[in-house]
Protein backbone atom coordinates (compact mmCIF):
# COMPACT_ATOMS: atom_id res chain seq x y z
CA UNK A 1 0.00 0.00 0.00
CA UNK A 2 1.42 3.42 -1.07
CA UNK A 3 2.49 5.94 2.07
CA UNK A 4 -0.33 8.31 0.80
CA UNK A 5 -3.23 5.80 1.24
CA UNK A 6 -1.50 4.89 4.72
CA UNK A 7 -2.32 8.21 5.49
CA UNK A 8 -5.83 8.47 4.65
CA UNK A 9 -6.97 5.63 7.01
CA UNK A 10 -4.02 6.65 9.28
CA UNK A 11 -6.08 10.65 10.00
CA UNK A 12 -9.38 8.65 11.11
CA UNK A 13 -7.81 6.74 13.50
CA UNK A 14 -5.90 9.34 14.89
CA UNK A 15 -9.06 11.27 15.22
CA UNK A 16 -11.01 8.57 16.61
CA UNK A 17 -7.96 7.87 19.21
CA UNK A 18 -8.08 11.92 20.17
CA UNK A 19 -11.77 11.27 21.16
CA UNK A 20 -11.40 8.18 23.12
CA UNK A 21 -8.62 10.52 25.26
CA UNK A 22 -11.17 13.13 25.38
CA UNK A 23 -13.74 10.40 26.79
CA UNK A 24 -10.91 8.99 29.14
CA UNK A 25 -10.37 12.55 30.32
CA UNK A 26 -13.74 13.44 31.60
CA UNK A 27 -14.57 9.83 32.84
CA UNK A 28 -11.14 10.28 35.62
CA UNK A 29 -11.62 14.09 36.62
CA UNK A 30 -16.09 14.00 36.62
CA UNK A 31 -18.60 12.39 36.99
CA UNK A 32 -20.16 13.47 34.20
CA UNK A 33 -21.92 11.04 31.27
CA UNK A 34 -20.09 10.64 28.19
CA UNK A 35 -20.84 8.26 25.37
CA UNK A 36 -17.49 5.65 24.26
CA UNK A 37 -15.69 3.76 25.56
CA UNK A 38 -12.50 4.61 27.39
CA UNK A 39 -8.99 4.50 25.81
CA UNK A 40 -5.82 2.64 27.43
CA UNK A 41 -4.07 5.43 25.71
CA UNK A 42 -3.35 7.64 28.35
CA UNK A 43 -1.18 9.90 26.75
CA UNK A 44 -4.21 10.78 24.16
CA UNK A 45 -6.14 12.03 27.59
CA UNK A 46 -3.62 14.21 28.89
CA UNK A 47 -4.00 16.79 26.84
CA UNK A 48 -7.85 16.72 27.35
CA UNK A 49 -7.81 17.67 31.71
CA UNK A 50 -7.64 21.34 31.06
CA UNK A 51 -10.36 21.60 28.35
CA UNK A 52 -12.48 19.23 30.91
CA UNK A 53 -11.53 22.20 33.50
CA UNK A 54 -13.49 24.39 30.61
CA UNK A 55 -16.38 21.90 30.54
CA UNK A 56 -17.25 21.83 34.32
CA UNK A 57 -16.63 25.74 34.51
CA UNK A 58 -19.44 26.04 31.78
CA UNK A 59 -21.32 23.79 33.98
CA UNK A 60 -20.79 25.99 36.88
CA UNK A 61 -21.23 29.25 35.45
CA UNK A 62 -24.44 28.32 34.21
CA UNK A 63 -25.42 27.32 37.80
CA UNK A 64 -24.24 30.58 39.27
CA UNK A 65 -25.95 32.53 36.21
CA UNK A 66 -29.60 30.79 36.82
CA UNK A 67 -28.89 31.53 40.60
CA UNK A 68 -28.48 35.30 39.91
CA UNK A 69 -31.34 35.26 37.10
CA UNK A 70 -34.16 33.55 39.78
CA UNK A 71 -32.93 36.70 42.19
CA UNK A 72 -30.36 34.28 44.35
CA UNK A 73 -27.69 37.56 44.36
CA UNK A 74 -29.91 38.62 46.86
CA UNK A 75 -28.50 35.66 48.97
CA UNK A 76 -24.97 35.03 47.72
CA UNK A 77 -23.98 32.96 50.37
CA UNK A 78 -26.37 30.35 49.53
CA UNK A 79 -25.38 30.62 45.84
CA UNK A 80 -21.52 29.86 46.83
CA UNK A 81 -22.48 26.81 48.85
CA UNK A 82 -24.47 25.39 45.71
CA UNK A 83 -21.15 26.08 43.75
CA UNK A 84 -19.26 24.93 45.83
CA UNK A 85 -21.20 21.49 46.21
CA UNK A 86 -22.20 21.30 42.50
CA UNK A 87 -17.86 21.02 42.06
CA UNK A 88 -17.72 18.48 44.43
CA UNK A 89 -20.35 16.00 43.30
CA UNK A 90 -19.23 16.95 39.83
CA UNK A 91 -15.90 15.72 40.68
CA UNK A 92 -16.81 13.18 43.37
CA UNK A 93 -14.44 14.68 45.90
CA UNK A 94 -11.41 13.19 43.83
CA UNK A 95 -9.34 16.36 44.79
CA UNK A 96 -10.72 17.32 47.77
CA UNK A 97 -9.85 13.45 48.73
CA UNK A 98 -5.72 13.95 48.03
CA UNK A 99 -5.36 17.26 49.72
CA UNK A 100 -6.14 15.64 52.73
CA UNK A 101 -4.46 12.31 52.70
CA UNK A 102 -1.26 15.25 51.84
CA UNK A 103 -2.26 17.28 54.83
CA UNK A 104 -2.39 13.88 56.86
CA UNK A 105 1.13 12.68 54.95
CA UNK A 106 2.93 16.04 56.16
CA UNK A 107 1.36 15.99 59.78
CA UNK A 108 4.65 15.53 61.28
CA UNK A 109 6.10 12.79 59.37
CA UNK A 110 9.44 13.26 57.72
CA UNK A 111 10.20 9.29 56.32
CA UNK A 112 8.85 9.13 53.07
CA UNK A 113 7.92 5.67 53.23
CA UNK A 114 5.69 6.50 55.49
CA UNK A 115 4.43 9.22 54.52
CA UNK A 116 3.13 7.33 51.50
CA UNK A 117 1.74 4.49 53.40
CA UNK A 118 -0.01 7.13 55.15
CA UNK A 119 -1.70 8.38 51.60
CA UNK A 120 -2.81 5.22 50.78
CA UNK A 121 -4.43 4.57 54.52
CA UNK A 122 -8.45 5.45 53.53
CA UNK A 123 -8.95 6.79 57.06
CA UNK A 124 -9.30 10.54 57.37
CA UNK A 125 -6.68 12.38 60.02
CA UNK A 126 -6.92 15.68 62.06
CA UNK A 127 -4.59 17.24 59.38
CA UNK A 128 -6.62 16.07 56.74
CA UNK A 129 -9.71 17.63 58.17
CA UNK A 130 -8.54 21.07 58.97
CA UNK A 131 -7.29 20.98 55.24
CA UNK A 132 -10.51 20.09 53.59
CA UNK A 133 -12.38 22.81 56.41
CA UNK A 134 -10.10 25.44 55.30
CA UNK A 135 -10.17 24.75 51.07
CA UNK A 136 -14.14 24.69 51.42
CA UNK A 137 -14.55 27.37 53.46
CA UNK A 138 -12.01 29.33 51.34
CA UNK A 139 -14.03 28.16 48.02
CA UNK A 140 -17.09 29.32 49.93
CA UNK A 141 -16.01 32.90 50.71
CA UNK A 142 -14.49 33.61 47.10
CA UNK A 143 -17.41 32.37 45.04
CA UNK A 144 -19.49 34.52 47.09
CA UNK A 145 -17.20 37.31 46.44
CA UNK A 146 -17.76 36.44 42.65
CA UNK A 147 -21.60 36.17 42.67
CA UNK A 148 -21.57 39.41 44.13
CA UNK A 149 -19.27 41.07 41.96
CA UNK A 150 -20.94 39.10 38.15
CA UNK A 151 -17.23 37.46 37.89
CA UNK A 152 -18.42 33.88 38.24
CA UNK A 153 -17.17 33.55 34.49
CA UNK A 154 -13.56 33.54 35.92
CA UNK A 155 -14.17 29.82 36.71
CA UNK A 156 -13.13 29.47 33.56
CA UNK A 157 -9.61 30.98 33.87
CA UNK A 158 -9.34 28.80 37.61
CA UNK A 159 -10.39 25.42 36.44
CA UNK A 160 -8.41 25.09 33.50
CA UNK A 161 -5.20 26.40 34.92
CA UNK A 162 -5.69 23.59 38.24
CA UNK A 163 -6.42 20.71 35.32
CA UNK A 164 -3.61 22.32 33.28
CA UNK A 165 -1.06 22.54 35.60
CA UNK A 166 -1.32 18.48 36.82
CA UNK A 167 -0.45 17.86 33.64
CA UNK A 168 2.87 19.71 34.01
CA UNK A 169 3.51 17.65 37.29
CA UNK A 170 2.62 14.07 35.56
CA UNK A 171 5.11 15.01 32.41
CA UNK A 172 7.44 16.15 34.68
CA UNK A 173 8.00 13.98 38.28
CA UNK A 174 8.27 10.50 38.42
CA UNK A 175 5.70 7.92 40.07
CA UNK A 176 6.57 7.68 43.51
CA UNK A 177 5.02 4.55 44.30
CA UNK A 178 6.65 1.03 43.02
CA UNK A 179 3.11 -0.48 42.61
CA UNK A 180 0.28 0.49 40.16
CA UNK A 181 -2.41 3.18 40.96
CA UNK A 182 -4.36 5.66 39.88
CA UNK A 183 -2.22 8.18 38.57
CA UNK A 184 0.36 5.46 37.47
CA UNK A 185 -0.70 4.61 34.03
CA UNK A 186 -0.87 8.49 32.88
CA UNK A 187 2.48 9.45 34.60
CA UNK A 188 4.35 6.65 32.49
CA UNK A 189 2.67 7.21 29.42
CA UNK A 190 3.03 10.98 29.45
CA UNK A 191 5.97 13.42 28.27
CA UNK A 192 7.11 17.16 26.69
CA UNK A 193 4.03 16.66 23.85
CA UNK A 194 1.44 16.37 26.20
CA UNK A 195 2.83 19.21 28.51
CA UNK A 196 2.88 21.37 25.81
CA UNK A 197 -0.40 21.05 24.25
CA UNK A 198 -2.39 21.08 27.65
CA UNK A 199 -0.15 24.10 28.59
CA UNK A 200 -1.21 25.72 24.77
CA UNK A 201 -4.72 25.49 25.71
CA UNK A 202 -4.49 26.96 29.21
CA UNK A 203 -2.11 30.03 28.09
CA UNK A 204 -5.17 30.64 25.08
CA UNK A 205 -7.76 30.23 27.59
CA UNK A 206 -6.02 32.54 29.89
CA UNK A 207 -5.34 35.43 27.24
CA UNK A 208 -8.94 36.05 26.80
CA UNK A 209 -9.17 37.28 30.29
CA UNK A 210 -6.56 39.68 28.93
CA UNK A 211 -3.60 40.62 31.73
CA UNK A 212 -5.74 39.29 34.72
CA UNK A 213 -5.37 36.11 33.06
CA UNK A 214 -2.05 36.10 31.91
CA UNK A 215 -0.94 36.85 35.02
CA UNK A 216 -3.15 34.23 37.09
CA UNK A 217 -1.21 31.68 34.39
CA UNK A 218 2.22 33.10 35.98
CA UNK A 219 0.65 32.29 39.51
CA UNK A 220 -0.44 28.95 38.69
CA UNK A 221 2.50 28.25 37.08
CA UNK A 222 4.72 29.28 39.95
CA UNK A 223 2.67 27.53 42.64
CA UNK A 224 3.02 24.06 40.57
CA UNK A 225 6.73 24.26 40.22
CA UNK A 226 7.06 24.89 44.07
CA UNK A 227 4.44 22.16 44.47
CA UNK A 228 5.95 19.94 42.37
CA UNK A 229 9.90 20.78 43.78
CA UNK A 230 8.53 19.81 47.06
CA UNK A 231 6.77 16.88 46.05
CA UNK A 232 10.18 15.57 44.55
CA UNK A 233 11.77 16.22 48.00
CA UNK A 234 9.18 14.72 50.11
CA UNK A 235 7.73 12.04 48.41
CA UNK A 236 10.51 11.16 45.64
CA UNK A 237 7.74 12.30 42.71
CA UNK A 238 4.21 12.57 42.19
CA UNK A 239 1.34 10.48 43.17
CA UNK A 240 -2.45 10.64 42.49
CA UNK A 241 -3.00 12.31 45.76
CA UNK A 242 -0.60 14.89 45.38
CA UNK A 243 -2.50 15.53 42.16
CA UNK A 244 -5.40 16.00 43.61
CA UNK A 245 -3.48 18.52 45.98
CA UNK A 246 -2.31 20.19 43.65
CA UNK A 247 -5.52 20.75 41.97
CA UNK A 248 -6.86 22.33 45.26
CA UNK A 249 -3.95 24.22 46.15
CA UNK A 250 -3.57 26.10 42.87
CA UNK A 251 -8.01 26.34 42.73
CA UNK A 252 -8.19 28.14 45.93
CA UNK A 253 -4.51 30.28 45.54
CA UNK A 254 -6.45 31.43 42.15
CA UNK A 255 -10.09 32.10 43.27
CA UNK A 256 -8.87 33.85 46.07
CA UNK A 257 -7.04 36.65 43.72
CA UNK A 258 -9.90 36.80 41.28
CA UNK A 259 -12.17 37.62 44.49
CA UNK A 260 -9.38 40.01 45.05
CA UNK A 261 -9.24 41.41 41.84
CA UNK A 262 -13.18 41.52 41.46
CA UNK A 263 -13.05 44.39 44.12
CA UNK A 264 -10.96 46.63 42.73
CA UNK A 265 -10.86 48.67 38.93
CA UNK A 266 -8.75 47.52 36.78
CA UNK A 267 -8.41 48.88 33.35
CA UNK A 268 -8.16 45.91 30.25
CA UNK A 269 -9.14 43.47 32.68
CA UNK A 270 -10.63 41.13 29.57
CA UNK A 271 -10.32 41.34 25.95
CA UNK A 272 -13.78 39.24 25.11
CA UNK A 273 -17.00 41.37 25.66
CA UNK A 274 -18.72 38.29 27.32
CA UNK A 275 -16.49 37.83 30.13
């Protein structure tokens, strides 16, 4: 067969493979229903987490825009506590669930074999409860911030940066664990393609939010690489947990500056009309 007719059937397959890493994608980070079958080619979902950070900020941002449009700005707490628990049944607590087996890891434990046993334990530890208190309550005070202020469309710039930037830490770290979990099969089969591509899509993302969110990329950005530097230190790479950490850490570093930011004037904040 001639290279030329290879490379018809060669583009559908490619395409069809793309999907199945989209479908892979959203089946590990949601909850949410999507038709296929998954796809043992990991490295096809990688580049997929942060335009599934995209999808459940649509999701989110139409929640907090039906809120405001029945009159629930009027009560904005309420309308941050149905964010905030829309994200978590969304995501099933997947993130919530490895910040605070990392809380409970760092609670005075300096062997690292221990402190991974200690992420793997399921039971839940006073360091990993004040962790998940704070992060929620945190959550809760910012998206109220944002109802208030009509700046519940800068989901969008949080959720894809926190998706985008575990993709930097699975391209980057090792697997810290010798046996198989979670995170396992993505960490081996990712590398400098992936990172770049799920990076491309956050830095696009983030310019349409203009210099707010360019420089909420730089934050993100700079949080991971501290993350992920410590990670290497204290665990000897990166684990599904830390992941998950990482996820939280950079979400509520993030919304807390765009509540910030929402306060205050700033001229060129956004370069699309609709955000």
């Amino acid at each position: 067969m001639e290279s030329g007719q290879m490379g018809i059937f060669r583009q559908p397959q490619e395409a069809t493979e793309r999907m199945r890493g989209f479908v892979t994608a959203v089946r590990t980070l949601t909850i949410i229903p999507v038709p296929g079958r998954n796809y043992t080619g990991y490295a096809a979902a990688l580049p997929w987490f942060p335009v599934v950070g995209v999808l459940l900020a649509l999701i989110l941002w139409g929640i907090g825009a039906l809120w405001i449009q029945f009159g629930g700005d009027r009560w904005p707490q309420a309308g941050a506590v149905l964010l905030v628990g829309a994200q978590v049944f969304l995501t099933r607590g997947l993130h919530l669930d490895g910040l605070a087996d990392w809380a409970d890891a760092l609670g005075g434990h300096t062997e690292r074999t221990r402190r991974l046993a200690i992420m793997r334990d399921s039971h839940l530890g006073t360091f990993g409860v004040l962790a998940l208190l704070l992060a929620l309550m945190a959550k809760w005070v910012a998206l109220e911030q944002l109802i208030i202020s009509g700046a519940v469309s800068r989901l969008l710039i949080v959720l894809t940066i926190s998706r985008g930037m575990m993709v930097v830490l699975i391209s980057t770290l090792p697997y810290a664990r010798a046996g198989e979990g979670l995170a396992a099969p993505f960490v081996l089969a990712s590398g400098l393609k992936q990172r770049l591509i799920a990076l491309t899509v956050t830095f696009c993302l983030c310019l349409c939010f203009g210099p707010v969110g360019l420089a909420l990329f730089g934050v993100g950005w700079l949080v991971t690489k501290r993350l992920g530097a410590s990670y290497q230190k204290g665990f000897g790479g990166i684990t599904g947990d830390l992941l998950g950490a990482t996820n939280e850490i950079v979400e509520v570093i993030l919304l807390t500056l765009c509540a910030g930011l929402s306060m205050v004037s700033l001229p060129g904040k956004s370069w699309v009309w609709w955000i």
